[in-house]
Protein backbone atom coordinates (compact mmCIF):
# COMPACT_ATOMS: atom_id res chain seq x y z
CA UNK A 1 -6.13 177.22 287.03
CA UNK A 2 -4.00 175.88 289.07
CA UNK A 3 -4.52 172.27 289.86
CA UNK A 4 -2.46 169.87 292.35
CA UNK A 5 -3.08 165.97 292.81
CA UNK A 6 -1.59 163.63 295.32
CA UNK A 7 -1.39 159.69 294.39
CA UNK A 8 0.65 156.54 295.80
CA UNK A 9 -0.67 156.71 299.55
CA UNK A 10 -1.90 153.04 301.22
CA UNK A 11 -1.38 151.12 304.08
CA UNK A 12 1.92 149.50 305.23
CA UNK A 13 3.79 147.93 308.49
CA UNK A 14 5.76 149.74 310.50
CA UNK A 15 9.17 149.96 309.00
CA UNK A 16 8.06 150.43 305.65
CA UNK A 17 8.20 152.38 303.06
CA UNK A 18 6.13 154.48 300.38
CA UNK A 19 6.62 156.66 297.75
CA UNK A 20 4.19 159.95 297.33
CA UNK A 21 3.38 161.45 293.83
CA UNK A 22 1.79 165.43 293.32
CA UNK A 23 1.43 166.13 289.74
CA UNK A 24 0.79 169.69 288.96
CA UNK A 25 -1.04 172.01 286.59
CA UNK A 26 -2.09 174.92 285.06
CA UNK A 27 0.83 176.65 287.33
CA UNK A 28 2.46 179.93 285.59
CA UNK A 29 4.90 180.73 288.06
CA UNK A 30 8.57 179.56 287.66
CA UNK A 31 9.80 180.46 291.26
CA UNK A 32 7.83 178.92 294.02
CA UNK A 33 7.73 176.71 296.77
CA UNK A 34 5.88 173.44 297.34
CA UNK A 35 5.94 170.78 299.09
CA UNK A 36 4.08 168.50 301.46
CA UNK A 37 1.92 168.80 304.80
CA UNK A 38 0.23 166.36 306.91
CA UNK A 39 -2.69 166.22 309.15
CA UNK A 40 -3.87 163.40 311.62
CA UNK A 41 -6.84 163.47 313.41
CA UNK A 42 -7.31 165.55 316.50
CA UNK A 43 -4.01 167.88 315.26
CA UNK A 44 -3.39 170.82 313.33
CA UNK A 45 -1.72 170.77 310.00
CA UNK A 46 2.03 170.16 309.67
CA UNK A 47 4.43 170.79 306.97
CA UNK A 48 7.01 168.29 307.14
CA UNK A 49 9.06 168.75 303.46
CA UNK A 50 9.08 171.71 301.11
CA UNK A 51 11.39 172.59 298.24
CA UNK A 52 11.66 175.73 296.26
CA UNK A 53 10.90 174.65 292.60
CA UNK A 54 13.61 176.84 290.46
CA UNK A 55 17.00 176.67 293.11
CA UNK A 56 16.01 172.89 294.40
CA UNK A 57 16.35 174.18 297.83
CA UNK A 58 15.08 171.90 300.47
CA UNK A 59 13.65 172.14 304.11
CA UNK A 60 12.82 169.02 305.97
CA UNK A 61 10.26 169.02 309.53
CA UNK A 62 12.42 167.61 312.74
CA UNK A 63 9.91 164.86 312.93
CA UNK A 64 10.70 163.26 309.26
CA UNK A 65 14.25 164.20 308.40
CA UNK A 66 16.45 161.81 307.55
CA UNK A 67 13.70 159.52 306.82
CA UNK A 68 11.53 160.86 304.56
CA UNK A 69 13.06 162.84 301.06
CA UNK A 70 11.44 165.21 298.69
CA UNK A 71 12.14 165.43 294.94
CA UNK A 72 10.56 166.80 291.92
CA UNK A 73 11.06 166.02 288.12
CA UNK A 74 10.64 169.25 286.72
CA UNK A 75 9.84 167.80 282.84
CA UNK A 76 7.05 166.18 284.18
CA UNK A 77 5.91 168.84 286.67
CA UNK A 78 5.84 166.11 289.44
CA UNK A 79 6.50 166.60 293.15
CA UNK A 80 7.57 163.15 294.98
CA UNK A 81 7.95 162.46 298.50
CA UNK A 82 9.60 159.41 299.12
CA UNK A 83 9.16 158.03 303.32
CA UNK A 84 11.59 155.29 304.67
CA UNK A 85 10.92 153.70 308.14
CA UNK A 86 7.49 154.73 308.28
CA UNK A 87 5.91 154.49 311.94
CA UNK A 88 3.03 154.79 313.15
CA UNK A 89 3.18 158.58 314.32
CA UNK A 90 3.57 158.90 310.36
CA UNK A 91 -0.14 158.20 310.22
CA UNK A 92 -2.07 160.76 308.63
CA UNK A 93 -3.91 162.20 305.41
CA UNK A 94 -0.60 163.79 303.15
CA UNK A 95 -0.76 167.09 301.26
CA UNK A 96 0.56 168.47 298.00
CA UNK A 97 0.68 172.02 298.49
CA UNK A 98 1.88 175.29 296.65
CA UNK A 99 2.50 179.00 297.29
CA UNK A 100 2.39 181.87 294.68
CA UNK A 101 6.21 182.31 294.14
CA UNK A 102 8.49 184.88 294.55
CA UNK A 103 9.75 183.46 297.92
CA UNK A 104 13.27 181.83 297.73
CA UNK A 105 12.80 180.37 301.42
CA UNK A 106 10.25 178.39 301.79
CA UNK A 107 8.47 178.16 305.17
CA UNK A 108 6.51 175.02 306.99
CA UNK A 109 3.93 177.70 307.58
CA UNK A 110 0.24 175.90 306.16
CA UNK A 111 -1.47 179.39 306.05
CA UNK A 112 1.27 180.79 303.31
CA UNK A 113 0.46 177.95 300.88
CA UNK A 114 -2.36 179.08 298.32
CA UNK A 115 -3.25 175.75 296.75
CA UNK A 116 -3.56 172.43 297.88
CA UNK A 117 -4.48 169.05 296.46
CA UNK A 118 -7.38 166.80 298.03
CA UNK A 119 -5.02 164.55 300.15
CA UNK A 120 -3.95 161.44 300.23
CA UNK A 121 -3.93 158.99 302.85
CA UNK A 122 -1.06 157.12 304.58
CA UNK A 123 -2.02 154.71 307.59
CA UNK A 124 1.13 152.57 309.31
CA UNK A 125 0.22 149.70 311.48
CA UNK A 126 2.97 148.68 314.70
């Protein structure tokens, strides 16, 4: 079973900075995407960083890149999402979030994700 948990969100000024954590389990696949999505109240679901697990290709939403970077450790089966100059826009619950495999471009696409961890929550004050 596969199982996905999210760890390291908070609450921090505007300009700062947090680090994200997604440890995964139970997952057979080699080949896969995953990454993380974010969703604040009143909007729909956004995926804002993705990588594909076995070629370390990345994909990065318009609204984070060059702030925010994703990264895994693959020994320990741990996803990270690291966000720099965090605003308040940036406020939302964050998602760890994984498809089947067999995809070697990965898509910001919510509905082709099959699991998903219980969120964690990042709130920036101005």
């Amino acid at each position: 079973q596969v199982q996905l948990q999210e760890s390291g969100g908070g609450s921090v000024q505007s300009g700062g900075s947090l680090r994200l954590s997604c440890a995964a389990s139970g997952y057979t696949y080699t080949s896969y995407c995953m990454g993380w999505f974010r969703q604040a109240p009143g909007k729909e679901r956004e995926g804002i960083a993705l990588i594909q697990r076995r070629s370390g290709s990345k994909w990065y939403g318009e609204s984070v890149k060059g702030r925010f970077t994703i990264s895994q450790d693959n020994a320990k089966g741990t996803l990270y999402l690291q966000m720099n100059s965090l605003q308040p826009d940036d406020t939302a619950m964050y998602y760890c979030a994984a498809d089947r495999g067999g995809k070697s471009y990965c898509q910001m696409t919510p509905t082709l994700y099959t699991y998903w961890g219980q969120g964690t929550q990042v709130t920036v004050s101005s």
